[in-house]
C-alpha atoms as a PDB file:
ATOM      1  CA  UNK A   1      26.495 -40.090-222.019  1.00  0.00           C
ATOM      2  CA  UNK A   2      29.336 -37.709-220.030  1.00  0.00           C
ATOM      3  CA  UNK A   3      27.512 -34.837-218.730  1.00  0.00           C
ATOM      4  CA  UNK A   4      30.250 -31.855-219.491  1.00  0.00           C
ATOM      5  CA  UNK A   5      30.926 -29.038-217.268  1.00  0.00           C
ATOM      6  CA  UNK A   6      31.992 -25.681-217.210  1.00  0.00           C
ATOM      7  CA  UNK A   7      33.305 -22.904-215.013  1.00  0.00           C
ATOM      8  CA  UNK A   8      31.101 -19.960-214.876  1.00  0.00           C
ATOM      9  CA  UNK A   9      32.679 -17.324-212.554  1.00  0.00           C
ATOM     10  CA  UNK A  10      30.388 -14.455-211.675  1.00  0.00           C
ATOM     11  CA  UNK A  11      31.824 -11.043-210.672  1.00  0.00           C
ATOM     12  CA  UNK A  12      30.294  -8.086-209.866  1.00  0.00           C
ATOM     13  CA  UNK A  13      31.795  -4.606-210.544  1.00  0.00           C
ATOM     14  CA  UNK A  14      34.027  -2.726-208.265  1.00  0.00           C
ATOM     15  CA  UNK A  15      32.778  -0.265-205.885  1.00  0.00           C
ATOM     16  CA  UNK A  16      31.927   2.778-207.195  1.00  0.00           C
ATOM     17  CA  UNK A  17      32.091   7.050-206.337  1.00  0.00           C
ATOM     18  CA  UNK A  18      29.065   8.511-204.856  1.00  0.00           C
ATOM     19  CA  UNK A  19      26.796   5.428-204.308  1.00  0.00           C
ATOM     20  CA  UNK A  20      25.650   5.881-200.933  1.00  0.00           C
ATOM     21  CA  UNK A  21      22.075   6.119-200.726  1.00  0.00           C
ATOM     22  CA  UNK A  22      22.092   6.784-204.580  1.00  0.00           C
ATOM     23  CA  UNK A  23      19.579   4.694-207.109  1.00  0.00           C
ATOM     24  CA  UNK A  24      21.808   4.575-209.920  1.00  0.00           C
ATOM     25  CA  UNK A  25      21.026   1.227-212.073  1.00  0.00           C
ATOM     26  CA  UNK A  26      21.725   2.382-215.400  1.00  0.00           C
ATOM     27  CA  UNK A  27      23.506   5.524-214.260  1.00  0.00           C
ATOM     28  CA  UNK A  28      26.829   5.843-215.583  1.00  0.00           C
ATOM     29  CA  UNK A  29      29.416   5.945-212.410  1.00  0.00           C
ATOM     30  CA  UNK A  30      33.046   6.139-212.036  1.00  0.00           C
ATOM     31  CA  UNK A  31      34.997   3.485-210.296  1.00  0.00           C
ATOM     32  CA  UNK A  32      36.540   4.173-207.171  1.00  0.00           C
ATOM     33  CA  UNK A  33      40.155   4.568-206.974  1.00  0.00           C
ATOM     34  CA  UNK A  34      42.240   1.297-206.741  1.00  0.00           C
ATOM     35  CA  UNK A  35      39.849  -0.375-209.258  1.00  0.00           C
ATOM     36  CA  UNK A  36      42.798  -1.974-210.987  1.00  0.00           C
ATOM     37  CA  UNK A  37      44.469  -3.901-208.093  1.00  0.00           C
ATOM     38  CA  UNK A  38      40.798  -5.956-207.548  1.00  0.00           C
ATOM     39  CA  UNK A  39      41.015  -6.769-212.065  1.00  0.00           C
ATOM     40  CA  UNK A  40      44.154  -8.016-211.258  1.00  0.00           C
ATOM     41  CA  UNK A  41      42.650 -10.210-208.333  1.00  0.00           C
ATOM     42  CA  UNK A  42      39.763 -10.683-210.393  1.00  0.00           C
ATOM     43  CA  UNK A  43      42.466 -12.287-213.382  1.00  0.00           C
ATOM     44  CA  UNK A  44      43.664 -14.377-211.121  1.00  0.00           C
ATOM     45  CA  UNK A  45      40.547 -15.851-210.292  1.00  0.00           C
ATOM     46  CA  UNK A  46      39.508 -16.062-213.849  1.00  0.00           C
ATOM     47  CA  UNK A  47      42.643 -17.895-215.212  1.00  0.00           C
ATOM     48  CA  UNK A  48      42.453 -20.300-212.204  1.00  0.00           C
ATOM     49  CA  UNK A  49      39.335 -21.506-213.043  1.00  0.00           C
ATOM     50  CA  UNK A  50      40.306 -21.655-216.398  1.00  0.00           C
ATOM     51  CA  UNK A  51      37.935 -19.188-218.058  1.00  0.00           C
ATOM     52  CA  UNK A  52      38.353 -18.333-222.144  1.00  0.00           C
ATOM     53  CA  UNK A  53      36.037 -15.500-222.312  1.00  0.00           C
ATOM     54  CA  UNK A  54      34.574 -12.643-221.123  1.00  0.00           C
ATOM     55  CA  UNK A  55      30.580 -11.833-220.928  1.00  0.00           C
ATOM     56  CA  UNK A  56      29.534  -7.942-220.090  1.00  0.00           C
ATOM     57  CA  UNK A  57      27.722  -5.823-219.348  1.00  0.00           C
ATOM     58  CA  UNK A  58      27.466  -2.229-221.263  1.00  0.00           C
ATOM     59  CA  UNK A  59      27.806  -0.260-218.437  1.00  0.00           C
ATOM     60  CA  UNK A  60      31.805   1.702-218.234  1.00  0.00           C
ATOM     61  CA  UNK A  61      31.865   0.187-214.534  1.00  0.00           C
ATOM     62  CA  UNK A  62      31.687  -3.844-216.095  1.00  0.00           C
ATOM     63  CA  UNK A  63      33.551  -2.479-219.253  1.00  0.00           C
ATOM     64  CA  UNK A  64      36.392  -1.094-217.997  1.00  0.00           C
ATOM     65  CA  UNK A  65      37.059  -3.988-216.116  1.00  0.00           C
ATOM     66  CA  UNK A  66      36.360  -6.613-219.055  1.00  0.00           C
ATOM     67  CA  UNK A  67      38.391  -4.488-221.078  1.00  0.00           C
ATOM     68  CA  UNK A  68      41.174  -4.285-219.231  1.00  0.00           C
ATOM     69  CA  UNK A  69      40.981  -8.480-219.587  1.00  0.00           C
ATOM     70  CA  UNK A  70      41.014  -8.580-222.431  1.00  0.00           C
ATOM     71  CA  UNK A  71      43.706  -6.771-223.330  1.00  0.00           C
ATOM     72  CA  UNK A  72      45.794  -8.964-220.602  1.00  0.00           C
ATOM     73  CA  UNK A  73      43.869 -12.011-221.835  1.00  0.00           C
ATOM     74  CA  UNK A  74      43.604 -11.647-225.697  1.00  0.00           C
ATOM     75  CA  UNK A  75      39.743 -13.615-224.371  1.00  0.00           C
ATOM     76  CA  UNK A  76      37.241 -12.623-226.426  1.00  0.00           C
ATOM     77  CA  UNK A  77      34.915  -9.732-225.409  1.00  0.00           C
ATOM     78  CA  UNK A  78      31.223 -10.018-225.994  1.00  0.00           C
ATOM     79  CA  UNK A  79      29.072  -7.066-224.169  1.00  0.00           C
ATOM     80  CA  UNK A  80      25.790  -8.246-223.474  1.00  0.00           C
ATOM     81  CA  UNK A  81      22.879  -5.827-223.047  1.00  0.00           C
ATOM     82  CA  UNK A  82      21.019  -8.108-220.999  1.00  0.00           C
ATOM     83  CA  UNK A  83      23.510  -7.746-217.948  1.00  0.00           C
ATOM     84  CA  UNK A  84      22.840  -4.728-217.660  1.00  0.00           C
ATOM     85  CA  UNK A  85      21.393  -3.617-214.555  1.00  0.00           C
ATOM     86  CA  UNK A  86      17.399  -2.632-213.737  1.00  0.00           C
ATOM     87  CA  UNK A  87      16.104   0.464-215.343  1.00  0.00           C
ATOM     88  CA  UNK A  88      15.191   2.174-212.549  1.00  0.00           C
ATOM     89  CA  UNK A  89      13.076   5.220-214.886  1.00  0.00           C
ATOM     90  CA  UNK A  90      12.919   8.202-213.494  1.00  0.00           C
ATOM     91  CA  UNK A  91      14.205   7.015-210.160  1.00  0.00           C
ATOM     92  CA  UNK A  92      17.886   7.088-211.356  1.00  0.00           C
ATOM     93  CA  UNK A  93      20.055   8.707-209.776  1.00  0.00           C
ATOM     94  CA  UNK A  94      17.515  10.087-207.043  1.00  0.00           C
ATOM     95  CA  UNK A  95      18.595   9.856-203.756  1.00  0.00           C
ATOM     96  CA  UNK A  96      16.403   6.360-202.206  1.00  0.00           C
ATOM     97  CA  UNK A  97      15.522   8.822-198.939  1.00  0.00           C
ATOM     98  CA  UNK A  98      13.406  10.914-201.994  1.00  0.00           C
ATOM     99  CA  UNK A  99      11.680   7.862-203.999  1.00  0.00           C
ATOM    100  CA  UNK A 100       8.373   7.651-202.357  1.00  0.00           C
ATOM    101  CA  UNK A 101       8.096   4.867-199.642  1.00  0.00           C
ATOM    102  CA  UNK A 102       4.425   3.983-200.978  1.00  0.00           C
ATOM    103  CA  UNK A 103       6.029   3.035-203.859  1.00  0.00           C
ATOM    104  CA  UNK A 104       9.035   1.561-202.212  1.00  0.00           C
ATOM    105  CA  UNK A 105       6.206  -0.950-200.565  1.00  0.00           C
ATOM    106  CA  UNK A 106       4.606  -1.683-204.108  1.00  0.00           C
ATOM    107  CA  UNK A 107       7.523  -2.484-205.350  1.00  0.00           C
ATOM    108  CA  UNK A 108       8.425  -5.070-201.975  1.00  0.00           C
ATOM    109  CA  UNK A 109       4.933  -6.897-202.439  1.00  0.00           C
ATOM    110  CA  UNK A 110       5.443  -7.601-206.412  1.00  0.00           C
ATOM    111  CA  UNK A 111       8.884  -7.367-207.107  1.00  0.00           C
ATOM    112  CA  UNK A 112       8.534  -9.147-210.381  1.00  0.00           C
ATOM    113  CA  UNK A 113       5.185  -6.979-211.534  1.00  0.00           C
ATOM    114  CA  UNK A 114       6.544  -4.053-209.936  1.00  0.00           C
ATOM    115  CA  UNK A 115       8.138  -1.170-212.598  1.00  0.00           C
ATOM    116  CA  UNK A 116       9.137   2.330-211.249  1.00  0.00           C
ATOM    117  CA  UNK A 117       7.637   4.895-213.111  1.00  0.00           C
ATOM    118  CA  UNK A 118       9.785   5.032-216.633  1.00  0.00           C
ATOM    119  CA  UNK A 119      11.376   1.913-215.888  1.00  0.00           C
ATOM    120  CA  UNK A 120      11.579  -2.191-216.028  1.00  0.00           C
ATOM    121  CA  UNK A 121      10.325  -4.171-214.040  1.00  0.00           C
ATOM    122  CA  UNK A 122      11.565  -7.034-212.217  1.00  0.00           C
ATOM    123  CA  UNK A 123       9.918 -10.022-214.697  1.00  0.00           C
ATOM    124  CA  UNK A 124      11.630  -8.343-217.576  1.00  0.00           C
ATOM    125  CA  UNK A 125      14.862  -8.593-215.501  1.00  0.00           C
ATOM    126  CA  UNK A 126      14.172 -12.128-214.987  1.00  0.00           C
ATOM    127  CA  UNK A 127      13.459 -12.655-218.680  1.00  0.00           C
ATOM    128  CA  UNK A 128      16.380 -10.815-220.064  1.00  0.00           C
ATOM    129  CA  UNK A 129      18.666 -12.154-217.346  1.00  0.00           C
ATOM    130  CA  UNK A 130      17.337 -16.189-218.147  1.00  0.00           C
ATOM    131  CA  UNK A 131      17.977 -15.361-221.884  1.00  0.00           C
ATOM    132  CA  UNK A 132      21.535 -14.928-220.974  1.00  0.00           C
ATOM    133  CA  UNK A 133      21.621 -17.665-219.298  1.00  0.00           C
ATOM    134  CA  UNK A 134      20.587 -20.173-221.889  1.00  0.00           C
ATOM    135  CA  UNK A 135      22.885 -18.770-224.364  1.00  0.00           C
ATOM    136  CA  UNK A 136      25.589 -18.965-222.353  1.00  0.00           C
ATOM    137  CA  UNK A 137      24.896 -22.873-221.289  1.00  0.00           C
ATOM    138  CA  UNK A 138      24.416 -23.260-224.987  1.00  0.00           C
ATOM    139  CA  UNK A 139      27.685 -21.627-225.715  1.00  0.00           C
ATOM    140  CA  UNK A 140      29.338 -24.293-222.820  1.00  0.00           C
ATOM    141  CA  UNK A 141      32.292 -22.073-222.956  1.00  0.00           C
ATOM    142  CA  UNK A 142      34.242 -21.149-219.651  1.00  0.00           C
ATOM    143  CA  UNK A 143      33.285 -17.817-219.134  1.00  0.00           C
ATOM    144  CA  UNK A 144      33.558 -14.997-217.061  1.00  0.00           C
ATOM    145  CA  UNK A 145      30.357 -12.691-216.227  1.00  0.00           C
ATOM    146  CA  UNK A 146      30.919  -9.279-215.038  1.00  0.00           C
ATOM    147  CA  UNK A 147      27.908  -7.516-214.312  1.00  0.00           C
ATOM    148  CA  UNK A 148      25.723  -5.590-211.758  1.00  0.00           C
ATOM    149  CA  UNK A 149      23.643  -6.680-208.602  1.00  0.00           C
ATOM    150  CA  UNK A 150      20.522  -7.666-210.338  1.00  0.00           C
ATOM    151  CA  UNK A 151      21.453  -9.779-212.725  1.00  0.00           C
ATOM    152  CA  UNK A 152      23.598 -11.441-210.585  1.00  0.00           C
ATOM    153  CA  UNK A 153      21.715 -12.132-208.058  1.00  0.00           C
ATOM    154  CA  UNK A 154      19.813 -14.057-210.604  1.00  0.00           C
ATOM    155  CA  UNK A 155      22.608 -15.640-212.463  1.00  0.00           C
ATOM    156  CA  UNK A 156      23.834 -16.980-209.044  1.00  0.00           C
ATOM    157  CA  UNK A 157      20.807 -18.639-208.545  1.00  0.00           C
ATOM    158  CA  UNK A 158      20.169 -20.001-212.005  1.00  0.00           C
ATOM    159  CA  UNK A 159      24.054 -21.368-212.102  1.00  0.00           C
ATOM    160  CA  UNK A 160      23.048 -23.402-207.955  1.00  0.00           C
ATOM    161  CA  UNK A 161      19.881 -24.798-209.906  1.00  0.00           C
ATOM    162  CA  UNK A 162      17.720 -22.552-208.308  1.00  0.00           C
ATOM    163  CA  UNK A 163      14.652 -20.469-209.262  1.00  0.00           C
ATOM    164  CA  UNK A 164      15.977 -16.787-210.137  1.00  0.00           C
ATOM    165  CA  UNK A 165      14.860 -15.128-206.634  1.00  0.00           C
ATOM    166  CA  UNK A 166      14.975 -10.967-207.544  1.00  0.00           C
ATOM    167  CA  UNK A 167      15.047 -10.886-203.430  1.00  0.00           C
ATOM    168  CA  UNK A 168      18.291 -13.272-202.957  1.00  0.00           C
ATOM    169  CA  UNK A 169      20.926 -10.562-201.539  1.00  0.00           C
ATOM    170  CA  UNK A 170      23.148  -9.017-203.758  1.00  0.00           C
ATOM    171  CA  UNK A 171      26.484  -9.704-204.294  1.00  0.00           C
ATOM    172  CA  UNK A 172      29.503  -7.399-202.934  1.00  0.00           C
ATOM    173  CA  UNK A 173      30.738  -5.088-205.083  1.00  0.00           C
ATOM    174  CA  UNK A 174      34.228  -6.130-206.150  1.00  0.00           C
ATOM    175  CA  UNK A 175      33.122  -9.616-205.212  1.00  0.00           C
ATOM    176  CA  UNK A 176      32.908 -12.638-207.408  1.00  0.00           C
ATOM    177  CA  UNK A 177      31.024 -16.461-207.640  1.00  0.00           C
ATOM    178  CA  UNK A 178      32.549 -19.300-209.486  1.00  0.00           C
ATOM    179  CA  UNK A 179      30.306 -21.894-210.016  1.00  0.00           C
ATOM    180  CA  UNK A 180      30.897 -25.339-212.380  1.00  0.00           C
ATOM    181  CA  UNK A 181      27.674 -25.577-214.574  1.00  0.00           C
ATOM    182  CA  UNK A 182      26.417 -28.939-216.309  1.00  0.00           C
ATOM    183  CA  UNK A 183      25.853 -28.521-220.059  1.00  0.00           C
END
């Protein structure tokens, strides 16, 4: 039996305005200027690994990207709700420096049990996020993922073999993982 594989290049957004020190999960931001030169970089990557279509998140910082992709691409376009990023509840878009640190040390000794008031917490992240992830081994179509921090930091893991760590660091904004995936 030939075991198939399958590029699977992950890509977080580019940077966006007014993120210092901001919880903004689900937030809606704007892209920082210059957005379009890292798509372009970002097509490069994708049609070098061969990618045929394009998994996203919601959010106007992944879909403005994906869309942009497409429209180079003609790739198909499927926006995924489960890439989204953590609902951070009633902490969005609070400065961190005003979310309570007792909380901010609840939610560092049970990351996956852990929900901020309003929000998700980080085992529904997990289960959303490995959802995905079956489907899209399933699918064993060359795809591109643009997403958010979260669920890549999971996806990264899941696509080494890994167990989804929600402490693994983050990936760069801008930056992007390609990874070949047995399915």
């Amino acid at each position: 039996m030939t075991t198939l594989t399958i590029p699977v290049l992950l890509s977080r957004h580019p940077p966006v305005e007014g993120s210092e020190g901001l919880c903004y999960g689900r937030k809606e931001m704007e892209l920082r200027a210059g957005w379009e030169a890292q798509a372009a970089g970002l097509l490069t990557l994708a049609r070098g690994a061969g990618c045929s279509v394009i998994y996203t998140s919601p959010s106007a910082r992944c879909l403005s990207v994906a869309r942009r992709l497409e429209a180079q691409t003609g790739w198909p376009l499927r926006l995924d709700d489960r890439l989204l990023e953590l609902n951070f509840g009633q902490w969005e878009g609070l400065s961190w420096n005003v979310v309570p640190r007792v909380a901010l040390d609840s939610w560092a000794e049970d990351p996956e049990g852990f929900s901020p008031p309003k929000g998700e917490s980080g085992r529904a992240l997990q289960e959303r996020v490995q959802s995905f992830w079956v489907d899209l081994v399933h699918a064993g179509e060359a795809a591109l993922v643009i997403s958010h921090g979260g669920p890549l930091r999971l996806l990264d893991g899941l696509a080494k073999g890994e167990r989804a760590n929600l402490l693994a660091p983050s990936m760069p904004q801008g930056s992007s993982r390609l990874h070949y995936v047995s399915v």
